[in-house]
C-alpha atoms as a PDB file:
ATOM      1  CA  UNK A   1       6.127  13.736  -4.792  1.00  0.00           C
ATOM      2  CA  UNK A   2       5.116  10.712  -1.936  1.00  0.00           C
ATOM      3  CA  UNK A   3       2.503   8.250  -3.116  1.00  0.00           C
ATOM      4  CA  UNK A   4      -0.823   8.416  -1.999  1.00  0.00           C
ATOM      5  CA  UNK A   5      -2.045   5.769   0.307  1.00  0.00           C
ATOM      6  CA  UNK A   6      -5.020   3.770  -0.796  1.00  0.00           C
ATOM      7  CA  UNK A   7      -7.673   4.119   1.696  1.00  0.00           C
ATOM      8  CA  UNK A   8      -8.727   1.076   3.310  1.00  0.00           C
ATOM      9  CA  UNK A   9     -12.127  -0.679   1.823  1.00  0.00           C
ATOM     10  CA  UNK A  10     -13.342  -0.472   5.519  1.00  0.00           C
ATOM     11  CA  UNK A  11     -13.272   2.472   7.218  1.00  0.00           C
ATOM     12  CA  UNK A  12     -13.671   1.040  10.304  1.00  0.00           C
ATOM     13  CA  UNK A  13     -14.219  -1.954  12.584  1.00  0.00           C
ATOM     14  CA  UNK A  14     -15.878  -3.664  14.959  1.00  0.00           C
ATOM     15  CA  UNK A  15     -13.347  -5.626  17.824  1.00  0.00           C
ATOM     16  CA  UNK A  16     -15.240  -7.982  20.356  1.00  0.00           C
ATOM     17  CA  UNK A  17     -13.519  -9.777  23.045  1.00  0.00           C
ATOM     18  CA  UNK A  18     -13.892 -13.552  23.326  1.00  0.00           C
ATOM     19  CA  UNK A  19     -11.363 -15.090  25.550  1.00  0.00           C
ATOM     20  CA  UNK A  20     -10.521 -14.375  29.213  1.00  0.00           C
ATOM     21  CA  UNK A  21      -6.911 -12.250  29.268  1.00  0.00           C
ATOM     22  CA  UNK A  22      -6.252 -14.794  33.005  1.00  0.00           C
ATOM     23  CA  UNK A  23      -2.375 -16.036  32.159  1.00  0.00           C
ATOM     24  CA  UNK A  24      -2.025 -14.233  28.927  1.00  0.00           C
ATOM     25  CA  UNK A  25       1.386 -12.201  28.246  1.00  0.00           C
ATOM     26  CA  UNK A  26       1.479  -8.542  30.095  1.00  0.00           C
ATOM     27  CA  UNK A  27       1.499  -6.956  26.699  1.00  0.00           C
ATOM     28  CA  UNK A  28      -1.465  -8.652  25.398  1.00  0.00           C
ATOM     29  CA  UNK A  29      -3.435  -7.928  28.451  1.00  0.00           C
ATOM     30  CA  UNK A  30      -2.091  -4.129  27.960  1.00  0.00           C
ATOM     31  CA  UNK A  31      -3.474  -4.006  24.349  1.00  0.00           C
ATOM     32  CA  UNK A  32      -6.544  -5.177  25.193  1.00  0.00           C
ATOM     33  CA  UNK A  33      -6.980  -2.343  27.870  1.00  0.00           C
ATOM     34  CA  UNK A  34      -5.935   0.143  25.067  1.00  0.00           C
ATOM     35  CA  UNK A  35      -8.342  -1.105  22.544  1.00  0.00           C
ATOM     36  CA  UNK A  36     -11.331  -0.487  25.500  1.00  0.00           C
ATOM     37  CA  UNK A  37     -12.320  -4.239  26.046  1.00  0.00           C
ATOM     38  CA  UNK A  38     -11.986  -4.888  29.333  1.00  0.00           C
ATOM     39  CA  UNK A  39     -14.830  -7.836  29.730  1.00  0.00           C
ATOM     40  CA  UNK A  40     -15.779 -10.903  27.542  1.00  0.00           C
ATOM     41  CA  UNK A  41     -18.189  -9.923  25.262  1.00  0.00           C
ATOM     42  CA  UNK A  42     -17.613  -6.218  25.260  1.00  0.00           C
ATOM     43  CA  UNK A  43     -17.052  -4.489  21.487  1.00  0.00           C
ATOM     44  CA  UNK A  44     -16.026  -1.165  20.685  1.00  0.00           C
ATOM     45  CA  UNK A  45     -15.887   0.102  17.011  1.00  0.00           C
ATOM     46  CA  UNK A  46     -12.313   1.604  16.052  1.00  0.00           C
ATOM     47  CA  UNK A  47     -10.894   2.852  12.690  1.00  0.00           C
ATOM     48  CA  UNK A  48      -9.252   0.548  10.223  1.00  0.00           C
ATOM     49  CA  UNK A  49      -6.058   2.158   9.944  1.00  0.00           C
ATOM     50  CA  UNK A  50      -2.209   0.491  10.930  1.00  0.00           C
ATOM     51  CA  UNK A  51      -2.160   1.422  14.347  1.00  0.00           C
ATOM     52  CA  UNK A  52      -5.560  -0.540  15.432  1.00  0.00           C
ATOM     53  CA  UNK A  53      -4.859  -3.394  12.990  1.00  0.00           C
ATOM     54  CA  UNK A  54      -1.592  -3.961  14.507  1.00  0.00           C
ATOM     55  CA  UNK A  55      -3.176  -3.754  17.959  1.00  0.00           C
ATOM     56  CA  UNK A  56      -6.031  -6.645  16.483  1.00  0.00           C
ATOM     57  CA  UNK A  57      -2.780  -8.973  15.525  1.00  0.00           C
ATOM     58  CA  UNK A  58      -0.951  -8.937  18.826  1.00  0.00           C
ATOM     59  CA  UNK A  59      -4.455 -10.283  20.529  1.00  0.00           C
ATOM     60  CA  UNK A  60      -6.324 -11.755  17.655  1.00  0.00           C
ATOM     61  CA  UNK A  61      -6.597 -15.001  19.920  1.00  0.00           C
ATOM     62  CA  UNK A  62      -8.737 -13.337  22.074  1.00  0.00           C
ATOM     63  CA  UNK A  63     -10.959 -11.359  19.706  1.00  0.00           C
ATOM     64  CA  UNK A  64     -13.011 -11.035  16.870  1.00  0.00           C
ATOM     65  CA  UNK A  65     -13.056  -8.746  14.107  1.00  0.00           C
ATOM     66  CA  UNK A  66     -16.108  -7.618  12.242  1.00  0.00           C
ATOM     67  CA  UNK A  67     -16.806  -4.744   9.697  1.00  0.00           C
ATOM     68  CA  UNK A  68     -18.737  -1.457  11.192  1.00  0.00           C
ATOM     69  CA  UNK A  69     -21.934  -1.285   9.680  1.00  0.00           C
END
């Protein structure tokens, strides 16, 4: 029988954008697009599973991460 996977504390997450993506890598401008930020200052709310937090690491220069409320 699998293990069950312990469900995250937060169930999800609030990502704004801080720096300007102006001679970052391709692939960090790319994830930013994907995550919905395309200006400074704009936040979106995502869920805190793998796929976003692994998303968050690539750019975390360029954003910051806050619990949803």
């Amino acid at each position: 029988m699998a293990k069950a996977k312990a469900k995250a504390s937060v169930e999800s997450i609030v990502i704004t954008r801080t720096k300007s993506g102006i001679g970052a890598k391709q692939n960090h401008r790319d994830t930013l697009r994907t995550l919905g930020l395309r200006k400074i200052g704009d936040s979106v709310v995502r869920p805190n599973d793998a796929v976003t937090q692994g998303m968050v690491r690539t750019v975390a220069h360029m954003v910051e991460v806050q619990e949803a409320k």
